[in-house]
Protein backbone atom coordinates (compact mmCIF):
# COMPACT_ATOMS: atom_id res chain seq x y z
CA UNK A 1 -17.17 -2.05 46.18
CA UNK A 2 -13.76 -1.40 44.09
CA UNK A 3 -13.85 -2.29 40.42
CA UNK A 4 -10.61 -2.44 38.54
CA UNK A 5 -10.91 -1.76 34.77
CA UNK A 6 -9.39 -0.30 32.08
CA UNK A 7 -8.38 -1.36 28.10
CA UNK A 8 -5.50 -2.88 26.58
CA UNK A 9 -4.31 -3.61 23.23
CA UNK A 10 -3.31 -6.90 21.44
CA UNK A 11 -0.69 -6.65 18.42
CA UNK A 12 -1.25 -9.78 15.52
CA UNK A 13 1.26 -9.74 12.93
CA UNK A 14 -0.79 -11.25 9.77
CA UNK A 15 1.63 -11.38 7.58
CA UNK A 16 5.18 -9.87 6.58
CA UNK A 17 6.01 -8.97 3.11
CA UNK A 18 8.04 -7.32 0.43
CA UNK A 19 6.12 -4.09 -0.75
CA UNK A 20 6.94 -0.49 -1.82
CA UNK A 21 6.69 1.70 1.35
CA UNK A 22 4.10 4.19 1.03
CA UNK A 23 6.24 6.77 3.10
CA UNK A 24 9.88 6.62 2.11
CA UNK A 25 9.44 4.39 -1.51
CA UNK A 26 11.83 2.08 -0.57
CA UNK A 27 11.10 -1.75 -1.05
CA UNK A 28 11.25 -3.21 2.35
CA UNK A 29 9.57 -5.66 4.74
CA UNK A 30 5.97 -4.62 5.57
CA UNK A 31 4.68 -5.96 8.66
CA UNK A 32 0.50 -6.53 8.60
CA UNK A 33 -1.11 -6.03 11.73
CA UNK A 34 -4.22 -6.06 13.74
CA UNK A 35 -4.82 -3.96 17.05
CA UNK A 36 -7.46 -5.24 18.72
CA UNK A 37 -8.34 -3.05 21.48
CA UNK A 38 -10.18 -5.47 24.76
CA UNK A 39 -11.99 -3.75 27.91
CA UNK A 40 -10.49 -5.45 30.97
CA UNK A 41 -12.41 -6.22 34.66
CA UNK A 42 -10.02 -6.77 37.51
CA UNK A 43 -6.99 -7.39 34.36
CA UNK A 44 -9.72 -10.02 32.26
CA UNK A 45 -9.75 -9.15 28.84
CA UNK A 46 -14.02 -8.71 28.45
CA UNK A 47 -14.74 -7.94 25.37
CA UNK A 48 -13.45 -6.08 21.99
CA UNK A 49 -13.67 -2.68 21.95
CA UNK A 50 -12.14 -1.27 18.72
CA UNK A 51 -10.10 -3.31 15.91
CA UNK A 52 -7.71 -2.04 13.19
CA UNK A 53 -5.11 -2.63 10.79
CA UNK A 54 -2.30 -1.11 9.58
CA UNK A 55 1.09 -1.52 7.30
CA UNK A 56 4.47 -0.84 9.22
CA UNK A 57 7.58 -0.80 7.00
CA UNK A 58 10.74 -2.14 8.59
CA UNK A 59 13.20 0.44 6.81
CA UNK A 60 11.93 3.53 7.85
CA UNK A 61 9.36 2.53 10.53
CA UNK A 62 6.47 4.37 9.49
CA UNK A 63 2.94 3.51 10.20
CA UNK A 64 0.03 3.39 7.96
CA UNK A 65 -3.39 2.33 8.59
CA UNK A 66 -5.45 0.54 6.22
CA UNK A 67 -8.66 -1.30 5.61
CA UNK A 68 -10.32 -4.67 7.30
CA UNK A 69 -10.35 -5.98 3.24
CA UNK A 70 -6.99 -4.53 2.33
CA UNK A 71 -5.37 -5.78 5.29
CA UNK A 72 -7.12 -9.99 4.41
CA UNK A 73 -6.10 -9.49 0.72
CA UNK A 74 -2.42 -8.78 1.25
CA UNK A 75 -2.46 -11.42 4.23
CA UNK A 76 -3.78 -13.78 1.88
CA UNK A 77 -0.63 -13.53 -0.33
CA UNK A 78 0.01 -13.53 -4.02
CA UNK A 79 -2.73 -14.17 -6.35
CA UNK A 80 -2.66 -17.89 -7.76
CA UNK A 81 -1.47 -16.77 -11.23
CA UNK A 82 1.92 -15.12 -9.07
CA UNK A 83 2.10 -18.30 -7.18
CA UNK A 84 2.23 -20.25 -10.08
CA UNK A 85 5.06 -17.86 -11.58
CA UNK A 86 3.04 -16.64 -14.21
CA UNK A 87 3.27 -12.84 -15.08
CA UNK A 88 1.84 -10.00 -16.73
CA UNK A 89 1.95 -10.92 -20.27
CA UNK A 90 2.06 -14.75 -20.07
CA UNK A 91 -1.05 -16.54 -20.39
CA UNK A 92 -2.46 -19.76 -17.97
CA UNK A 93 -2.08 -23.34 -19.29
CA UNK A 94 -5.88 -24.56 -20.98
């Protein structure tokens, strides 16, 4: 009996935003991603394997891994106080 298997790995962009490079300290796009790392029968993605996330900055190409919460909070976007357009040293509406 012949069993093909092996892994392969699936790329999600979560989100794309402005941020300071942690490499080369240039603001520049940072791409959000999630690897998610599948065991494959006969080319059949089974099952995950591994998953992780990382920060990939667009100007010098650098790749940084970060944390499962890290990665959600800056996919989330802004808090609601930035969304709003309210700053550091401006107070909400009552």
């Amino acid at each position: 009996m012949l069993f093909i298997f092996g892994t392969k790995a699936y790329v999600t962009v979560l989100a794309v935003l402005t941020l300071v490079c942690r490499v080369c300290g240039n603001p520049a796009a940072q791409r959000i991603e999630e690897r998610v790392t599948k065991f494959t029968l006969f080319f059949v993605p089974t099952f995950a394997i591994s998953t992780s996330y990382a920060v990939q900055c667009a100007m010098c190409a650098a790749t940084s891994r970060i944390e499962r919460d890290e990665a959600e909070r800056l996919a989330a976007g802004p808090p609601s106080d930035l969304k709003r357009g309210l700053g550091q040293g401006q107070q909400r509406p009552s």
